[in-house]
N, C-alpha and C. Protein backbone atom coordinates (compact mmCIF):
# COMPACT_ATOMS: atom_id res chain seq x y z
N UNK A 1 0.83 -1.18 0.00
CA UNK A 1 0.00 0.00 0.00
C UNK A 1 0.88 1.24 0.00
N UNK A 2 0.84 2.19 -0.48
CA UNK A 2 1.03 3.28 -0.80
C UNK A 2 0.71 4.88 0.44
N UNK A 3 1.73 5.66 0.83
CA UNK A 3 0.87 6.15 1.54
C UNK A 3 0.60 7.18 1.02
N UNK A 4 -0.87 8.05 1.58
CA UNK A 4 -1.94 9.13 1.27
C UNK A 4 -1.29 10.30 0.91
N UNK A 5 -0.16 10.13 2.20
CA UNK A 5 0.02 11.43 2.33
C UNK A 5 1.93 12.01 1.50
N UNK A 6 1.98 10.87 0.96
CA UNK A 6 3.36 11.08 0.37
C UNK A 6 3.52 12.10 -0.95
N UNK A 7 1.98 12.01 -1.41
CA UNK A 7 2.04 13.22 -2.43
C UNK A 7 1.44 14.51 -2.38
N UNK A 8 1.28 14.74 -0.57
CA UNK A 8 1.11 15.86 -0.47
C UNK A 8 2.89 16.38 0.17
N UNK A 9 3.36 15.55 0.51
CA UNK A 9 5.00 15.72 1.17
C UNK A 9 5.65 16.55 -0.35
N UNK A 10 4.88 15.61 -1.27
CA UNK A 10 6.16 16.30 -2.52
C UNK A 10 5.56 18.05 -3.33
N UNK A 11 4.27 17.67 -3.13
CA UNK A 11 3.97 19.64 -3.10
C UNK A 11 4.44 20.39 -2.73
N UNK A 12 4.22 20.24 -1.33
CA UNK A 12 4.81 20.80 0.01
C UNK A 12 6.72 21.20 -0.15
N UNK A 13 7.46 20.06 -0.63
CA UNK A 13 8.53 20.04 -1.16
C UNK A 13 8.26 21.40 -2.04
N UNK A 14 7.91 21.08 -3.28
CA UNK A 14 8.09 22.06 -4.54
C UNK A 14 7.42 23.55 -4.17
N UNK A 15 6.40 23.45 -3.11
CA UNK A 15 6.25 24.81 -2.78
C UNK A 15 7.38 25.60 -1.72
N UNK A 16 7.66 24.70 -1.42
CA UNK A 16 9.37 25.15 -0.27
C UNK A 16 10.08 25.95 -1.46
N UNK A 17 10.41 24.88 -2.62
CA UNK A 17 11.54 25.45 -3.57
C UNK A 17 11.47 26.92 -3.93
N UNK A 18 9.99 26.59 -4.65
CA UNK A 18 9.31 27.73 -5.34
C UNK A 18 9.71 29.11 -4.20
N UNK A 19 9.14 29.08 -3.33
CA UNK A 19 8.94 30.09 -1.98
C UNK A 19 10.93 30.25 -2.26
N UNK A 20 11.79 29.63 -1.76
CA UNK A 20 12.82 29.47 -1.96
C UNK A 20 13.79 30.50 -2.99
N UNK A 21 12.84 30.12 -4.17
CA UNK A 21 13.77 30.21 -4.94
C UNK A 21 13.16 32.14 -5.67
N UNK A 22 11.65 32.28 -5.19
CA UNK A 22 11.28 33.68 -5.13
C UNK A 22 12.19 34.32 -4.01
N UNK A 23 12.61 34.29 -3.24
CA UNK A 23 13.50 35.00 -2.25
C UNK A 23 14.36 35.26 -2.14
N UNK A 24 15.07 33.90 -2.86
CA UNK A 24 16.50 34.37 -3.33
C UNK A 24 16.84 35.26 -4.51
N UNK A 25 16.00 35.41 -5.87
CA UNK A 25 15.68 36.39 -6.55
C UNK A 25 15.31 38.00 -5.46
N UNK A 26 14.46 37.90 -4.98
CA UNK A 26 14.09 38.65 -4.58
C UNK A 26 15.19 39.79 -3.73
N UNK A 27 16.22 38.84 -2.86
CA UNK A 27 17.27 39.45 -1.97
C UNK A 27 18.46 39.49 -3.59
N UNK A 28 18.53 38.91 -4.36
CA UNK A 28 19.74 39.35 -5.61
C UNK A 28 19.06 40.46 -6.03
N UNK A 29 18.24 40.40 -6.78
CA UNK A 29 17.58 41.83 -7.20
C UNK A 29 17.71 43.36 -6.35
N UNK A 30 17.19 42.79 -5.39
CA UNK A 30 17.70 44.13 -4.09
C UNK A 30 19.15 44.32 -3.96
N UNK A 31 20.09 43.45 -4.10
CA UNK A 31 21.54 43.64 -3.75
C UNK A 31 22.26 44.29 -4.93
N UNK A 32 21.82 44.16 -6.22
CA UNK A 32 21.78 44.75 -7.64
C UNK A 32 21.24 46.01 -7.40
N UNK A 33 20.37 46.26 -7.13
CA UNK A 33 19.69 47.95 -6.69
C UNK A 33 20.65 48.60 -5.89
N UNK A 34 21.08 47.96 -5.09
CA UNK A 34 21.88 48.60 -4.26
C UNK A 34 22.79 48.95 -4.38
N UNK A 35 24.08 48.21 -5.40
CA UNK A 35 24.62 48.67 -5.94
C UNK A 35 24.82 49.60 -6.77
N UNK A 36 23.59 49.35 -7.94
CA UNK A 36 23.64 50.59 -8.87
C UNK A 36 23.58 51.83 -8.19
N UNK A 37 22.59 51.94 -7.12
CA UNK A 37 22.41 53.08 -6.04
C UNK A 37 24.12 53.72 -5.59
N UNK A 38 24.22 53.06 -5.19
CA UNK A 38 25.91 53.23 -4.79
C UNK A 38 26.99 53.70 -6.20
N UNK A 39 26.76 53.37 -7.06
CA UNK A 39 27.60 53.64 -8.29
C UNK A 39 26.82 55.35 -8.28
N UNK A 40 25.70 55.37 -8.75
CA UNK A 40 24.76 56.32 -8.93
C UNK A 40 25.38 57.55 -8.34
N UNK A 41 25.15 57.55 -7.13
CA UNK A 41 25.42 58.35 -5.41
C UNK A 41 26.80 59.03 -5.87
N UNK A 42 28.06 57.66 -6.65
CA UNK A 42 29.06 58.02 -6.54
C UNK A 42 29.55 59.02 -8.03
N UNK A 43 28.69 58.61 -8.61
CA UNK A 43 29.09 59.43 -10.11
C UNK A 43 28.64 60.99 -9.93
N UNK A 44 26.96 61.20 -9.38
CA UNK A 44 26.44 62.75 -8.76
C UNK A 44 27.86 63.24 -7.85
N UNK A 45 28.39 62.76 -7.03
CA UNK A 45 29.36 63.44 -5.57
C UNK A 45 30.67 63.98 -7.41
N UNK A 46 31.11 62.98 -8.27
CA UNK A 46 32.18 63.64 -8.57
C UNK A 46 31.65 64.30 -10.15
N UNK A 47 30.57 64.37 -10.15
CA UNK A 47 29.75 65.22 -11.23
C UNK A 47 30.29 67.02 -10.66
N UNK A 48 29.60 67.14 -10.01
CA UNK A 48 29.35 67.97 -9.12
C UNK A 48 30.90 68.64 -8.65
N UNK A 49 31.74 67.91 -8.01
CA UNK A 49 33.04 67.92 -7.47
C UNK A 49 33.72 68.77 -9.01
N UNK A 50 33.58 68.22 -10.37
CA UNK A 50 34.19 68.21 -11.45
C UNK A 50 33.35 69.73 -11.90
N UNK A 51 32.18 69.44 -11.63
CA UNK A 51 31.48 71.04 -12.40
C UNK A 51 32.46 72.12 -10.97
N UNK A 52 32.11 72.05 -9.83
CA UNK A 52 32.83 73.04 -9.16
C UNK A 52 34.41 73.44 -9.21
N UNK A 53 35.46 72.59 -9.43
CA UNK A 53 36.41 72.99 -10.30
C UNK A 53 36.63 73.64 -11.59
N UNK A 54 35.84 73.22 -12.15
CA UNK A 54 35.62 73.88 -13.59
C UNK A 54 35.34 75.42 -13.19
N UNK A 55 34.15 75.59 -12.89
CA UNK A 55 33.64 77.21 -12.11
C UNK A 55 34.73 77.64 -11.45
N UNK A 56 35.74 76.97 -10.42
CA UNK A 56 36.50 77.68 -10.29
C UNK A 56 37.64 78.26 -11.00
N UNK A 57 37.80 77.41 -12.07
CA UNK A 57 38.99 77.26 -12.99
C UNK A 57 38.75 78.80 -13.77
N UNK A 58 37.48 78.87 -14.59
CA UNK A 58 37.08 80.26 -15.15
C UNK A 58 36.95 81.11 -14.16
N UNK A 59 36.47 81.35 -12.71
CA UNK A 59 36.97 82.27 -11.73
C UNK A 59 38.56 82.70 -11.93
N UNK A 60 39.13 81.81 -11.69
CA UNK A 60 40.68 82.26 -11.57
C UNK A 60 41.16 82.46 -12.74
N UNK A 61 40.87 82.31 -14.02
CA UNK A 61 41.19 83.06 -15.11
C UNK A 61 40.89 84.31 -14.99
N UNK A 62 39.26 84.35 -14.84
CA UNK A 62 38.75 86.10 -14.97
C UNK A 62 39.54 86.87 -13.84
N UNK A 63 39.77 86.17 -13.11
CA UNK A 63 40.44 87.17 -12.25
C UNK A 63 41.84 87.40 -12.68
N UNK A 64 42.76 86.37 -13.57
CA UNK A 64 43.74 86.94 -13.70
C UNK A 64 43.96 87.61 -14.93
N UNK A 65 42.90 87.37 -15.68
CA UNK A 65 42.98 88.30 -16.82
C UNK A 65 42.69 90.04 -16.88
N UNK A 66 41.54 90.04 -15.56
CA UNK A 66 41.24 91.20 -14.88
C UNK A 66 42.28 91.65 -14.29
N UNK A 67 43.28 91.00 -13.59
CA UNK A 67 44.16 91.91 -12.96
C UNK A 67 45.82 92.53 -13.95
N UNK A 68 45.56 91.60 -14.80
CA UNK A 68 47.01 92.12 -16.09
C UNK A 68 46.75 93.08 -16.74
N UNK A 69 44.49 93.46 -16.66
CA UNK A 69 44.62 94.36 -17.08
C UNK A 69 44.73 96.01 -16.84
């Protein structure tokens, strides 16, 4: 005889996986976001860093072109 309940054990199994294997997607996907976030964050800080040198760079020209003259 066969038992009843052995093919509810193997559902139960494949819904573990399933559940499983959505979560682990779920936490890679987030760890991928997070990163790009972090790349993101880091390219704005030397965007920014690079435009304010620049502005200063033509400051200190005009000023020294202003003062030779």
């Amino acid at each position: 005889m066969s038992d009843p309940r052995r093919g509810e054990r193997g559902v139960v199994l494949a819904l573990v996986l399933v559940i499983g294997l959505l979560l682990t997607t779920a936490v890679v996907a987030f760890s991928r976001r997070q990163m790009v976030d972090t790349h993101v964050a880091h390219n704005r800080d030397a965007a920014a860093q690079a435009d304010a040198l620049a502005r200063g760079g033509v400051q200190l020209g005009t000023f020294l072109l202003v003062a030779d003259a």
